[in-house]
PDB file of N, CA and C in Angstrom:
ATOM      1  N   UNK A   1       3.524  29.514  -2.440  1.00  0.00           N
ATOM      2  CA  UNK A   1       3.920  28.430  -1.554  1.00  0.00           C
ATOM      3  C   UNK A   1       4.877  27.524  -2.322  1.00  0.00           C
ATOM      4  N   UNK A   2       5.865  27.190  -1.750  1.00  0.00           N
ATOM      5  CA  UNK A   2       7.360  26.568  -2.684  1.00  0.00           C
ATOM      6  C   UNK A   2       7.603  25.656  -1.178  1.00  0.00           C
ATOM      7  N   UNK A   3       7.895  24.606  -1.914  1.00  0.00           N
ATOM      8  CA  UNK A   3       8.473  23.595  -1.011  1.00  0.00           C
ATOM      9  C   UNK A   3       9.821  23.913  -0.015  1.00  0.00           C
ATOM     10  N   UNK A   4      10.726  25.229   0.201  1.00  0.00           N
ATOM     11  CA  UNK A   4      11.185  25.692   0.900  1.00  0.00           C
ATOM     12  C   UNK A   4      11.129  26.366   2.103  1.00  0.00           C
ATOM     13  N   UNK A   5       9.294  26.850   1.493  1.00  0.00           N
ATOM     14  CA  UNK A   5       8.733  28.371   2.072  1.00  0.00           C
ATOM     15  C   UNK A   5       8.917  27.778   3.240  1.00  0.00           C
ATOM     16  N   UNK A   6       8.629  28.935   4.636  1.00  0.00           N
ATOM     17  CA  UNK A   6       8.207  28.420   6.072  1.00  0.00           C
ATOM     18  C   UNK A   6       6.910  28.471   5.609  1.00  0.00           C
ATOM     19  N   UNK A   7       5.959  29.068   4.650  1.00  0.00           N
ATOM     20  CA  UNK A   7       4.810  29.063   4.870  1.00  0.00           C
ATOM     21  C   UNK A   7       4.226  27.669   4.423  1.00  0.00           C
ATOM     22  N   UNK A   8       4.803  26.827   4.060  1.00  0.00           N
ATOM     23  CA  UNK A   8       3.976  25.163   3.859  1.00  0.00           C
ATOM     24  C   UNK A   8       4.166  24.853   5.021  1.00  0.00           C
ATOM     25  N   UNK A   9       4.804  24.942   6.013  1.00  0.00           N
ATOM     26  CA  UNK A   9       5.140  24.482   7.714  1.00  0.00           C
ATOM     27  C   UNK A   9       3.455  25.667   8.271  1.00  0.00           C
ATOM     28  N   UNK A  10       3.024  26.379   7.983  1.00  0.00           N
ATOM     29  CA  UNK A  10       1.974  26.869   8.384  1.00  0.00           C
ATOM     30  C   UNK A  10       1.301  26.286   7.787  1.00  0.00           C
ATOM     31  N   UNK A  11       1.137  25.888   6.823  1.00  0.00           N
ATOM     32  CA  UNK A  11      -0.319  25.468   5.970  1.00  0.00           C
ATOM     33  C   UNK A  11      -0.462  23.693   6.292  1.00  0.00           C
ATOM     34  N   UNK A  12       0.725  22.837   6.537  1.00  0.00           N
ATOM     35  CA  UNK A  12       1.038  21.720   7.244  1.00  0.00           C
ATOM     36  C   UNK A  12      -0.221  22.051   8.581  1.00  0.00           C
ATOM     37  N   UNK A  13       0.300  22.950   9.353  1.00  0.00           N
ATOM     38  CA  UNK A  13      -0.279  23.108  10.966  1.00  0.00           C
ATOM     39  C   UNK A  13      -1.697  22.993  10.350  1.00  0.00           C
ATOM     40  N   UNK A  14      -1.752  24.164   9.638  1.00  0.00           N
ATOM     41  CA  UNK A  14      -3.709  24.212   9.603  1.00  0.00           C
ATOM     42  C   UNK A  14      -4.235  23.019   9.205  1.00  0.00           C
ATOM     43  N   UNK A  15      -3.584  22.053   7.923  1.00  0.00           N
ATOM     44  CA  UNK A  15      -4.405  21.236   8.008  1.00  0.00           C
ATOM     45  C   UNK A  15      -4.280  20.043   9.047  1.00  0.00           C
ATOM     46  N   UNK A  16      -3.152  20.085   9.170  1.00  0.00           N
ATOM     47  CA  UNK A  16      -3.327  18.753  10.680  1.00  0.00           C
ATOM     48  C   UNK A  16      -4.269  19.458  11.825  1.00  0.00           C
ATOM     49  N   UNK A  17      -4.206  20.421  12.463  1.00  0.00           N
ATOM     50  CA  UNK A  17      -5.508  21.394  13.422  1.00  0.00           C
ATOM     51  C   UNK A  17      -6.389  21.087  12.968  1.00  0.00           C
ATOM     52  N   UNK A  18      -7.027  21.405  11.584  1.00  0.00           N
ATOM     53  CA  UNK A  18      -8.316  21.287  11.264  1.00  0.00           C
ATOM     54  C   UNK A  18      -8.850  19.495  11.014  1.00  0.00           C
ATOM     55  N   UNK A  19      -7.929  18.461  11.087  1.00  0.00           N
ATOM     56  CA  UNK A  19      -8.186  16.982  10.810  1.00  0.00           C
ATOM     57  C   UNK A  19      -8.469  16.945  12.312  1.00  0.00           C
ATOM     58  N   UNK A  20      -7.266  17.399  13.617  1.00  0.00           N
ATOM     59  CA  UNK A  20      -7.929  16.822  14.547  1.00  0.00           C
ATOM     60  C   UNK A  20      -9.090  17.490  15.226  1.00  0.00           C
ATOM     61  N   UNK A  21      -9.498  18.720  14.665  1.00  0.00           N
ATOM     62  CA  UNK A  21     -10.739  19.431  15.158  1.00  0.00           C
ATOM     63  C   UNK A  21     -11.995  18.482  14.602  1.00  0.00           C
ATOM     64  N   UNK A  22     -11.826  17.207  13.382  1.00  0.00           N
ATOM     65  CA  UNK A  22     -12.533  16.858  12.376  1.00  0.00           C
ATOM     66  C   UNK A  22     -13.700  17.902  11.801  1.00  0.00           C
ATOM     67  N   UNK A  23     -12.409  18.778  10.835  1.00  0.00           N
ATOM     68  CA  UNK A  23     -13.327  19.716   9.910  1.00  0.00           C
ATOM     69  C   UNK A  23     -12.857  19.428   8.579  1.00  0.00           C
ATOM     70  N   UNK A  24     -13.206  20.187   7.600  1.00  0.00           N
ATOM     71  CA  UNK A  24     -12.529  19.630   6.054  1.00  0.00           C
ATOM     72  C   UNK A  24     -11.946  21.151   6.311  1.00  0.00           C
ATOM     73  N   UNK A  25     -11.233  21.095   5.263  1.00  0.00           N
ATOM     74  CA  UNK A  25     -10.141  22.046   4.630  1.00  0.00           C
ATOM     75  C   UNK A  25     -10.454  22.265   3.164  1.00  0.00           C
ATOM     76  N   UNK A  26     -10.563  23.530   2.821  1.00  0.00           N
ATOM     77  CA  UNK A  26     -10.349  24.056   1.649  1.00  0.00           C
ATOM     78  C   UNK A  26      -9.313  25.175   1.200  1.00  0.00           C
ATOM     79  N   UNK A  27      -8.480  24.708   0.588  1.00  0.00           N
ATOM     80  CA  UNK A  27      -7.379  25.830   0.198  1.00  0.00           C
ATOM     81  C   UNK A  27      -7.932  26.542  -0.742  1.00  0.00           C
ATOM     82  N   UNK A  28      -7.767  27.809  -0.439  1.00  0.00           N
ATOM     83  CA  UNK A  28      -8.140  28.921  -1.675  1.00  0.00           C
ATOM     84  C   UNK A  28      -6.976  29.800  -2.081  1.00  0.00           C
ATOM     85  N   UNK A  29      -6.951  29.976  -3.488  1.00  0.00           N
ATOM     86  CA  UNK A  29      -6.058  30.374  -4.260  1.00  0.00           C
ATOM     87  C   UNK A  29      -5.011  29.695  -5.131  1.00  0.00           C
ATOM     88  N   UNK A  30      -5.326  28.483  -5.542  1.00  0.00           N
ATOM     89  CA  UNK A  30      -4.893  27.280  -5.886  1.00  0.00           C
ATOM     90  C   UNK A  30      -4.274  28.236  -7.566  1.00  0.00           C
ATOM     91  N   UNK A  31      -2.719  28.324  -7.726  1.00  0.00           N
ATOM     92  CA  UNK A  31      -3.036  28.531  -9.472  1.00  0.00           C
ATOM     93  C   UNK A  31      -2.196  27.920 -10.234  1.00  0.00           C
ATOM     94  N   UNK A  32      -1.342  27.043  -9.200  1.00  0.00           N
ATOM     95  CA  UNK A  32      -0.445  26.386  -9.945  1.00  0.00           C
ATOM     96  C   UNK A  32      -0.449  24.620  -9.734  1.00  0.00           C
ATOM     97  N   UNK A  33      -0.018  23.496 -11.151  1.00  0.00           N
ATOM     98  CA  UNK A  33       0.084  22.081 -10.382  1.00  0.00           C
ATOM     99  C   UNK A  33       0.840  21.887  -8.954  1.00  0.00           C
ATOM    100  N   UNK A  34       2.064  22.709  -8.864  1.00  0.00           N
ATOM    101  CA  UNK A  34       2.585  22.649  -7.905  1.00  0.00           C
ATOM    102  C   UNK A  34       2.055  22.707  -6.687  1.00  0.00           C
ATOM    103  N   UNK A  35       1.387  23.957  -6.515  1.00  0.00           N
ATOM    104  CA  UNK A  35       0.507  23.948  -5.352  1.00  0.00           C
ATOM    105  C   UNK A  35      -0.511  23.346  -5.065  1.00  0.00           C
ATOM    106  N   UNK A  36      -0.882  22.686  -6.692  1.00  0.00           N
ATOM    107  CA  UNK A  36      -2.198  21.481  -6.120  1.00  0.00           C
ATOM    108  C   UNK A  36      -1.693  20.018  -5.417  1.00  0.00           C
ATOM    109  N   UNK A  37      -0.243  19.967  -6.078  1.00  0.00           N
ATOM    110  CA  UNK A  37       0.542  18.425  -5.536  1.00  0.00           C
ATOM    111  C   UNK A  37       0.735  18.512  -4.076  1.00  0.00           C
ATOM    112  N   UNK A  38       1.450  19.925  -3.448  1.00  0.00           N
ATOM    113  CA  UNK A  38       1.735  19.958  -2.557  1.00  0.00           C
ATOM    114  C   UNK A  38       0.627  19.806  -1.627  1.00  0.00           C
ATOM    115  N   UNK A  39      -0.283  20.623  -1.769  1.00  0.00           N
ATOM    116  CA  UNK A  39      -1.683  20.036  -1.168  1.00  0.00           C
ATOM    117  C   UNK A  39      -2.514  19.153  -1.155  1.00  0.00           C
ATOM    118  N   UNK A  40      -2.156  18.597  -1.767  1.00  0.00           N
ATOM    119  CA  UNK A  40      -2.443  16.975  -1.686  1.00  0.00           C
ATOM    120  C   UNK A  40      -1.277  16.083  -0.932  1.00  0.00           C
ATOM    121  N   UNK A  41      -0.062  16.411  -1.330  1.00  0.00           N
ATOM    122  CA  UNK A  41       0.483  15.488  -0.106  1.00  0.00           C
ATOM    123  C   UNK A  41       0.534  15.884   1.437  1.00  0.00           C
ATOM    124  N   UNK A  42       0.334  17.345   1.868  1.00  0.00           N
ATOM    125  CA  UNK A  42       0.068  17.272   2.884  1.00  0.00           C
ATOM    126  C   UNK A  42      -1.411  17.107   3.362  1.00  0.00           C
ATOM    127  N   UNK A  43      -2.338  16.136   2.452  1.00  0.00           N
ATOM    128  CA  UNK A  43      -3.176  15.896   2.972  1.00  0.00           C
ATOM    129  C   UNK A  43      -4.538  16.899   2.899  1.00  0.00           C
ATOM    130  N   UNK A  44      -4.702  17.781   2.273  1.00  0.00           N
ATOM    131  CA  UNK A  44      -5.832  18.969   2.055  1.00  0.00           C
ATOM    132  C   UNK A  44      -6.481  18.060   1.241  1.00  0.00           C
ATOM    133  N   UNK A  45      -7.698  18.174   1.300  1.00  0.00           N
ATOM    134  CA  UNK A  45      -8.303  17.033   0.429  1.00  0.00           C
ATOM    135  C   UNK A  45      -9.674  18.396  -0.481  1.00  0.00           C
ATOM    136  N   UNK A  46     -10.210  19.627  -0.205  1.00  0.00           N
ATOM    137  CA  UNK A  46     -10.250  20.194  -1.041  1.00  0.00           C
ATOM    138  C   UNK A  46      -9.780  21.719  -1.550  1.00  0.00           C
ATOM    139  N   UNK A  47      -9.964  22.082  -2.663  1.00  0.00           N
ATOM    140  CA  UNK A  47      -9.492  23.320  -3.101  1.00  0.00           C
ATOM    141  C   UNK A  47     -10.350  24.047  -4.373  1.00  0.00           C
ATOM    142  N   UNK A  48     -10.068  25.233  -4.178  1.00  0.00           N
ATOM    143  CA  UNK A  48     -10.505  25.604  -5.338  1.00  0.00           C
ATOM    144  C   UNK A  48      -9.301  27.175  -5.478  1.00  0.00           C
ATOM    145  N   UNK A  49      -9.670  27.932  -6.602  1.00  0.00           N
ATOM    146  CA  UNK A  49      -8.082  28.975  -7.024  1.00  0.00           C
ATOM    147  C   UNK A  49      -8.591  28.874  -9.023  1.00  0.00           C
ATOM    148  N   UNK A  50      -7.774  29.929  -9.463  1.00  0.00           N
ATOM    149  CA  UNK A  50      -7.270  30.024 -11.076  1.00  0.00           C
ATOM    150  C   UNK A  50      -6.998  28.878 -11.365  1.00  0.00           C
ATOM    151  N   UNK A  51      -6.296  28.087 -11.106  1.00  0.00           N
ATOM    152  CA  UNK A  51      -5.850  26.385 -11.242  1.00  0.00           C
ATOM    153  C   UNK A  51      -6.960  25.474 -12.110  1.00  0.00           C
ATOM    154  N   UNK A  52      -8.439  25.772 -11.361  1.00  0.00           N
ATOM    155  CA  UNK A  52      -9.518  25.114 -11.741  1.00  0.00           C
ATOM    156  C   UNK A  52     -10.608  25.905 -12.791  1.00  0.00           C
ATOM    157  N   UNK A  53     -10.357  27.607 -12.495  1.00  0.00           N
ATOM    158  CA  UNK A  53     -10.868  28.370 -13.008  1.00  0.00           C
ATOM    159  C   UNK A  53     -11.194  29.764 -12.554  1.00  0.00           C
ATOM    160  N   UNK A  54     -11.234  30.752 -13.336  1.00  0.00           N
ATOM    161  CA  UNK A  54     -11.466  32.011 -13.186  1.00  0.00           C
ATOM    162  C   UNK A  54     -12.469  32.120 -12.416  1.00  0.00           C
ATOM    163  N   UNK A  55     -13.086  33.106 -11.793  1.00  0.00           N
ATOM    164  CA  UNK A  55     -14.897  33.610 -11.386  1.00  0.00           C
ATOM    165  C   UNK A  55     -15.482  33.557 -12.965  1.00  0.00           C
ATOM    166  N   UNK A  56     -16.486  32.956 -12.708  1.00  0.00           N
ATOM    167  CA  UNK A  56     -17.423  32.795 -13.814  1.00  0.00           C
ATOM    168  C   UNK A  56     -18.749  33.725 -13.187  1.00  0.00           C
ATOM    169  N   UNK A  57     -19.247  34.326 -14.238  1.00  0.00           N
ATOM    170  CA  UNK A  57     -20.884  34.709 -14.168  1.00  0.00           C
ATOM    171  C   UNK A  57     -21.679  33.542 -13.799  1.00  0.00           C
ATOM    172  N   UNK A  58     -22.783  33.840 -12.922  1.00  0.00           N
ATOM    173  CA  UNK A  58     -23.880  33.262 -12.166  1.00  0.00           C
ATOM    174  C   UNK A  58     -24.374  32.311 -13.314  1.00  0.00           C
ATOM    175  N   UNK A  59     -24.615  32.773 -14.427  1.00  0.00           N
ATOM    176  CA  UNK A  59     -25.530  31.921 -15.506  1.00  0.00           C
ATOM    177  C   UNK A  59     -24.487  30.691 -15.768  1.00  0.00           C
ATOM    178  N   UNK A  60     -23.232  31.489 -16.572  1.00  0.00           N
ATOM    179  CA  UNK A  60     -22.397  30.128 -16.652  1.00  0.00           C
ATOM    180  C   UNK A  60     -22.056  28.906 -15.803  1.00  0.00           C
ATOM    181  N   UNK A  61     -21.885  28.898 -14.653  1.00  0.00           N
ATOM    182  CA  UNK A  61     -21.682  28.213 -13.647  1.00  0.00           C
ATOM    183  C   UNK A  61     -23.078  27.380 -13.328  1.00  0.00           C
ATOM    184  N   UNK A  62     -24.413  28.307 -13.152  1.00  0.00           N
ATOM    185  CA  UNK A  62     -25.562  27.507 -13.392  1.00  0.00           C
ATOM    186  C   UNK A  62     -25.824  25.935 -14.590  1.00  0.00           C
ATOM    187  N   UNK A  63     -24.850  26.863 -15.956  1.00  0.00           N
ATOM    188  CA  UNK A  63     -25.288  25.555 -16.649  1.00  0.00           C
ATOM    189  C   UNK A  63     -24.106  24.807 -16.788  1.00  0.00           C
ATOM    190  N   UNK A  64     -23.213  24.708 -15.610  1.00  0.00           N
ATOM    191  CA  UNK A  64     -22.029  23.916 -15.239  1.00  0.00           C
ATOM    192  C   UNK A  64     -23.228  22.530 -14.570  1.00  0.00           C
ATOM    193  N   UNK A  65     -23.561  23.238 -13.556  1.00  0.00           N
ATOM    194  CA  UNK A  65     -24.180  22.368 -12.760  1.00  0.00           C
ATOM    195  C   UNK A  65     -25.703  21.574 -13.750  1.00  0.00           C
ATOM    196  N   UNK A  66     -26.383  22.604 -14.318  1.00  0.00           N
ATOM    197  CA  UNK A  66     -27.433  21.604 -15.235  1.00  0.00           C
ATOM    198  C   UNK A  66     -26.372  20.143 -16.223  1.00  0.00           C
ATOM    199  N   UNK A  67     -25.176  20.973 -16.565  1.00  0.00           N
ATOM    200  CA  UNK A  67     -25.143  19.584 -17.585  1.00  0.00           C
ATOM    201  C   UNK A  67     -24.490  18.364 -17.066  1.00  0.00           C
ATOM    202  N   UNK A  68     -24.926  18.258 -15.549  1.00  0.00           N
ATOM    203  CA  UNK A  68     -24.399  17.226 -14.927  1.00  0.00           C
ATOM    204  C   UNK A  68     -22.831  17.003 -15.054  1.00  0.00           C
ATOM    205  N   UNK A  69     -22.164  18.521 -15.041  1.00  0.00           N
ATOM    206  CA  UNK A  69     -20.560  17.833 -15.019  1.00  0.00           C
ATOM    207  C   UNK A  69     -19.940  17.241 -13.784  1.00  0.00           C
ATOM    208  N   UNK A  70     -20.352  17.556 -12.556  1.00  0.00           N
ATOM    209  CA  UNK A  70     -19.817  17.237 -11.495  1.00  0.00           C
ATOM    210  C   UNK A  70     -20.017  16.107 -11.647  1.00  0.00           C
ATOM    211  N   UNK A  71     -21.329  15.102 -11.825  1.00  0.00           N
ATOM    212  CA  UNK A  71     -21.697  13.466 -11.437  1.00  0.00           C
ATOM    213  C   UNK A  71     -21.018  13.182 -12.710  1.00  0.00           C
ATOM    214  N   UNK A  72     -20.972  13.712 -13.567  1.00  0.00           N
ATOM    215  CA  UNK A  72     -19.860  13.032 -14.715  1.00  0.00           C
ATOM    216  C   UNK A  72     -18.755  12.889 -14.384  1.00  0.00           C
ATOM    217  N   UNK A  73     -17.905  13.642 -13.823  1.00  0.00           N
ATOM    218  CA  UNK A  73     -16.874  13.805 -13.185  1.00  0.00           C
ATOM    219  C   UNK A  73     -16.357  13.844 -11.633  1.00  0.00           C
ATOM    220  N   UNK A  74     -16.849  13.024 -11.473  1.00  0.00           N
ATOM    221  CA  UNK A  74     -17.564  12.730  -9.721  1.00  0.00           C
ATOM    222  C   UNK A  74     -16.691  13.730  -8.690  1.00  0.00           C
ATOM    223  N   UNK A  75     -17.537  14.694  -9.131  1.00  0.00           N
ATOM    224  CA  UNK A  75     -16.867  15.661  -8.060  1.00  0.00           C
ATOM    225  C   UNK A  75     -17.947  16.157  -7.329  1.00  0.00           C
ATOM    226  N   UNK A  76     -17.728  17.138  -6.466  1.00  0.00           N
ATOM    227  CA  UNK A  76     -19.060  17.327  -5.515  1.00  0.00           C
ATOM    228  C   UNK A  76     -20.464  18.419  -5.665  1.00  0.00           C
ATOM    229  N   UNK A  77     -21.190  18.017  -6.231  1.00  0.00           N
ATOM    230  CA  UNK A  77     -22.288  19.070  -6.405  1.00  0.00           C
ATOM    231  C   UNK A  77     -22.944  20.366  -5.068  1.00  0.00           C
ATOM    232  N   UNK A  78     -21.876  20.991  -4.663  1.00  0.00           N
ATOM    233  CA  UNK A  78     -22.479  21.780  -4.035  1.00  0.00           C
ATOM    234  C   UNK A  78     -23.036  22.542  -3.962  1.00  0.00           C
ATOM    235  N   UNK A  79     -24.105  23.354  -2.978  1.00  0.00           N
ATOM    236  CA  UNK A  79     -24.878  24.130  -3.268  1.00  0.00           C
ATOM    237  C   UNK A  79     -24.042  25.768  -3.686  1.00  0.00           C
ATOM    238  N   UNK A  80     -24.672  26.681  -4.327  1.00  0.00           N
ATOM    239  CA  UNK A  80     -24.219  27.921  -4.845  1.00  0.00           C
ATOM    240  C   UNK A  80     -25.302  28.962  -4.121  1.00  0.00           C
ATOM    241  N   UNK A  81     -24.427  30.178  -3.782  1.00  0.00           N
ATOM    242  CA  UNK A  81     -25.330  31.090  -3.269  1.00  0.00           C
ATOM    243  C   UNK A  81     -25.728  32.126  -4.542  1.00  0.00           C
ATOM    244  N   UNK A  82     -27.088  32.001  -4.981  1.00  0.00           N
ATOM    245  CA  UNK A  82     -27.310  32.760  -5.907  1.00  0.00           C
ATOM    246  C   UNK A  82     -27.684  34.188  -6.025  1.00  0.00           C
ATOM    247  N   UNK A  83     -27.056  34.780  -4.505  1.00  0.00           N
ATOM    248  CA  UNK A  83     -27.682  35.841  -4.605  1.00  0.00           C
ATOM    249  C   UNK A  83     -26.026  36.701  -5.271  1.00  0.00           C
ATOM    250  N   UNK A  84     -25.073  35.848  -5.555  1.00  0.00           N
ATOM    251  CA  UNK A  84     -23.796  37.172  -6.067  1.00  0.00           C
ATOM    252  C   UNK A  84     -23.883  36.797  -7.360  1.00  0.00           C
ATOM    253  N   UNK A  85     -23.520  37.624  -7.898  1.00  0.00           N
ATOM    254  CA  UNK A  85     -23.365  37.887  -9.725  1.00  0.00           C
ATOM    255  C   UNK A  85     -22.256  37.130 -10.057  1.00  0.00           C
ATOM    256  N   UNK A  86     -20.601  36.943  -9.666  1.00  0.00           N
ATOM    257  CA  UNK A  86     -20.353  36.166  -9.736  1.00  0.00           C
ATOM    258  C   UNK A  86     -19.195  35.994  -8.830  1.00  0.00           C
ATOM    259  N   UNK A  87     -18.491  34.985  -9.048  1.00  0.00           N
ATOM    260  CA  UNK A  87     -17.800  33.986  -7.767  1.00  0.00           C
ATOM    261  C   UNK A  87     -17.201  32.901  -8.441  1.00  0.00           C
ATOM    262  N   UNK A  88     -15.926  32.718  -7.543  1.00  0.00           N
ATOM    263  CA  UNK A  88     -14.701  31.758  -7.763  1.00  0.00           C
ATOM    264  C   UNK A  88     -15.853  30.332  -8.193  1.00  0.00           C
ATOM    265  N   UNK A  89     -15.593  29.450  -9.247  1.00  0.00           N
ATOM    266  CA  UNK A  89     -15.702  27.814  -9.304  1.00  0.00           C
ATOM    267  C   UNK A  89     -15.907  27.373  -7.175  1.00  0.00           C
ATOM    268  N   UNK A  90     -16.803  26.540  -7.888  1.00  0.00           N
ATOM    269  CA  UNK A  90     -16.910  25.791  -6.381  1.00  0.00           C
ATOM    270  C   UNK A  90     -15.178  25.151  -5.686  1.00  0.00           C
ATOM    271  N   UNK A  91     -15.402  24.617  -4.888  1.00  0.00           N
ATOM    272  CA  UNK A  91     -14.485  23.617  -4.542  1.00  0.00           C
ATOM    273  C   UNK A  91     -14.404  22.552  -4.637  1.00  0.00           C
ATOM    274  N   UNK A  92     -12.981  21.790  -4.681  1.00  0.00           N
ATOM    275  CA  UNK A  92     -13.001  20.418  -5.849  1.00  0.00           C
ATOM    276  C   UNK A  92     -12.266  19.459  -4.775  1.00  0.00           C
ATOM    277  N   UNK A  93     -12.373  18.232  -4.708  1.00  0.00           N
ATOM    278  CA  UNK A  93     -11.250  17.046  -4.530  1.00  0.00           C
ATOM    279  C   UNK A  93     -10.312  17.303  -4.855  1.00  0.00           C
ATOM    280  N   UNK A  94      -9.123  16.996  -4.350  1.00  0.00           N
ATOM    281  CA  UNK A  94      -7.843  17.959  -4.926  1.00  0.00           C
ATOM    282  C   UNK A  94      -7.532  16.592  -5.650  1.00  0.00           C
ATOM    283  N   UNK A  95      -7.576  15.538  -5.363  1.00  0.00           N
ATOM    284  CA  UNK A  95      -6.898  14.182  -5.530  1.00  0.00           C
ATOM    285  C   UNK A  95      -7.591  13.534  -6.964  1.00  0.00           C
ATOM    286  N   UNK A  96      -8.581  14.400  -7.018  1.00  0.00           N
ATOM    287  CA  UNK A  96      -9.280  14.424  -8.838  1.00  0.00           C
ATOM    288  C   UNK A  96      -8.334  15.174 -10.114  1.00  0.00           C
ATOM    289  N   UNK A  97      -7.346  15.839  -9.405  1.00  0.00           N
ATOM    290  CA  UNK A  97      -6.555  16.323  -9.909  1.00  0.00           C
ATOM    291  C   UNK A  97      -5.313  16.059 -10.262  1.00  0.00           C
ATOM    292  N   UNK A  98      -4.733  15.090  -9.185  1.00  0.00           N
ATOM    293  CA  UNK A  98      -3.237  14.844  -9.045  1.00  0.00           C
ATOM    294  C   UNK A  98      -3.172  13.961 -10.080  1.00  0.00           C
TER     295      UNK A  98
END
């Protein structure tokens, strides 16, 4: 996604659709600052992608969440489905980023 593309004029639509449906938005596949700025100025408020981090193993990510980094870093403690081995980083505030 490049500030030229037509595809930010699609990703524009989804998130204005999904504000007036009042749903949140999460962009996935986040791997560059660029694409985190741009999503933040059009307003995506979360994301997750390579940007924030690789798929981590189930254990590692577990003791993400024991050492209280999210409330350290006031980001959002969400729940994890523990039944996959492993899986993308949760999703983040994008605006914790900018």
């Amino acid at each position: 996604m490049k500030n030229h593309d037509d595809g930010i004029n699609i990703v524009d639509t989804i998130i204005t659709l999904a504000k007036h449906l009042n749903m949140e938005v999460v962009a996935e596949g986040i791997e560059t600052k660029e694409q985190l700025e741009i999503l933040n100025n059009l307003g995506c408020e979360f994301g997750q992608g390579y940007f924030f981090s690789k798929p981590l193993p189930y254990n590692l990510v577990e003791n993400i969440f024991k050492s209280n980094y999210f409330t350290k870093n006031k980001l959002p403690n969400k729940s994890v489905n523990k039944s996959r081995k492993s899986f993308s980083t949760n999703y983040f505030p994008l605006d914790a980023f900018a």
